[in-house]
Protein backbone atom coordinates (compact mmCIF):
# COMPACT_ATOMS: atom_id res chain seq x y z
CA UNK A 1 0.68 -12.12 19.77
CA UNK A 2 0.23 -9.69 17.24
CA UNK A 3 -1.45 -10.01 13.49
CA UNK A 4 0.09 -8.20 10.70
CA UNK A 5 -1.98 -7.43 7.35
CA UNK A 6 0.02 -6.39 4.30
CA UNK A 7 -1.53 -5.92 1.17
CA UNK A 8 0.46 -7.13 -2.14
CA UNK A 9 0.68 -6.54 -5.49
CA UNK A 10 4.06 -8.53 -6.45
CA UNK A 11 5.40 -4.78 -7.00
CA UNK A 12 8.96 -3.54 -5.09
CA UNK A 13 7.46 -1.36 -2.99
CA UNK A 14 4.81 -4.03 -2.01
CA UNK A 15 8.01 -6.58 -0.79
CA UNK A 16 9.65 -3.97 0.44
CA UNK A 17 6.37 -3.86 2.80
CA UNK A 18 6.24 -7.70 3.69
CA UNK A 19 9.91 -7.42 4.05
CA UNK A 20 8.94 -4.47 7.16
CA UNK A 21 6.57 -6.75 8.01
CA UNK A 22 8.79 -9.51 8.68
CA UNK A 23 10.83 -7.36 10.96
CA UNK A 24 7.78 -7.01 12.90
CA UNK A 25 6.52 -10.11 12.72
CA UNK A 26 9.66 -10.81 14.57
CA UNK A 27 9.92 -8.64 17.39
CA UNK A 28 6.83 -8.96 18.51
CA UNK A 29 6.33 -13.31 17.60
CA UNK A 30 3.22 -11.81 15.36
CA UNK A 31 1.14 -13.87 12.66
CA UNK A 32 1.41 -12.17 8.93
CA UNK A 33 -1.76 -11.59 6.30
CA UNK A 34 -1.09 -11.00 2.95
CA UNK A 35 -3.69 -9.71 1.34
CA UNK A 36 -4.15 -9.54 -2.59
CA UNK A 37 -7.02 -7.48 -3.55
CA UNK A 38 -8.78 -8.65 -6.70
CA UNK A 39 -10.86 -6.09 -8.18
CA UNK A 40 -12.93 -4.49 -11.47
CA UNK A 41 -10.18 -2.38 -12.73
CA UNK A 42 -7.08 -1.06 -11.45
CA UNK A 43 -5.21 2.65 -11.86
CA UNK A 44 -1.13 2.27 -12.20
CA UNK A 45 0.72 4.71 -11.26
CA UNK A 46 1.18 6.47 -14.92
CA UNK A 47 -2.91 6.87 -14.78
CA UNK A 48 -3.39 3.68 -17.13
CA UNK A 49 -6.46 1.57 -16.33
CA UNK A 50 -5.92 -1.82 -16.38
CA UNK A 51 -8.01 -5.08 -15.98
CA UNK A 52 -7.44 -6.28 -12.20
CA UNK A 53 -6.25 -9.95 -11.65
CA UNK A 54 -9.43 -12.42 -10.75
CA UNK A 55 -9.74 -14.39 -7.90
CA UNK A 56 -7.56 -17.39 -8.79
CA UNK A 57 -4.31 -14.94 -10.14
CA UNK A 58 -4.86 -12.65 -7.02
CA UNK A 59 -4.39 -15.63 -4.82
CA UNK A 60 -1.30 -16.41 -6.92
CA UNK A 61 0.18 -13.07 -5.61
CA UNK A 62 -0.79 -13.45 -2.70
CA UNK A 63 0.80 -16.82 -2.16
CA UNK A 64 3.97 -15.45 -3.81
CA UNK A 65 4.32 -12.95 -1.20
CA UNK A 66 3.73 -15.48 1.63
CA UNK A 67 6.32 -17.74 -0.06
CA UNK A 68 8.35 -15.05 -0.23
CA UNK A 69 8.08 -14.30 4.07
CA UNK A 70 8.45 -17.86 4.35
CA UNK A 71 11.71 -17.67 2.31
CA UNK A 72 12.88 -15.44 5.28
CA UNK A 73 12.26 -18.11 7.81
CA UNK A 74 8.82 -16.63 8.71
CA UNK A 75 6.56 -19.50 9.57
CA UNK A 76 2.92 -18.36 10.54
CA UNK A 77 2.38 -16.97 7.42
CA UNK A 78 -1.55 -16.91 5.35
CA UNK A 79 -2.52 -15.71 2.54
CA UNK A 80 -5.80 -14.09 1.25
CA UNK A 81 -7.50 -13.12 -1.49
CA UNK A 82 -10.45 -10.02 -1.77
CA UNK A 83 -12.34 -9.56 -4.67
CA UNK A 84 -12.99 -5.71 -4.41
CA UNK A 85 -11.17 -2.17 -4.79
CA UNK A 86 -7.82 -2.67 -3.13
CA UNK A 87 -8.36 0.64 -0.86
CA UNK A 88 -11.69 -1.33 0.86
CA UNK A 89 -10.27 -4.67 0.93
CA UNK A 90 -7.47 -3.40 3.70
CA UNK A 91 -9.41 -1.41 5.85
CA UNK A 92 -10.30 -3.53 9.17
């Protein structure tokens, strides 16, 4: 069995990742992660800083995305939440 980690945001290109994901998840009968990283500060992608969601909202998104798998008929689904720079938070 294989486990899948995907980070996300609640963006598009973030579900477009879980929906990948999925497809894996599928071929190979693998578990999905999905990580929400809850840090300091983000960067968008227009270069504005913005406050990063805490703990509690991060695990919000993070459940949102797992809903969202789940939606899709995706049963061993988690969530996760981790409270640091989303670039450290998905390296294993």
């Amino acid at each position: 069995m294989r486990k899948i980690l995907v980070g996300f945001d609640g963006s598009e290109p973030a579900r477009h990742a879980l929906e990948k994901a999925a497809e894996l998840a599928r071929l190979s009968g693998g578990t999905i992660t999905v990580l929400t990283a809850a840090a300091d500060r983000l960067v968008r992608e227009d270069g504005v800083v913005t406050m990063a969601a805490d703990e509690d909202a991060g695990m919000e998104v993070a459940e949102s995305g797992a809903d969202y798998l789940r939606s899709l008929g995706l049963e061993a689904v988690q969530a996760r939440v981790s409270v640091g720079a989303p670039d450290d938070a998905l390296v294993l």
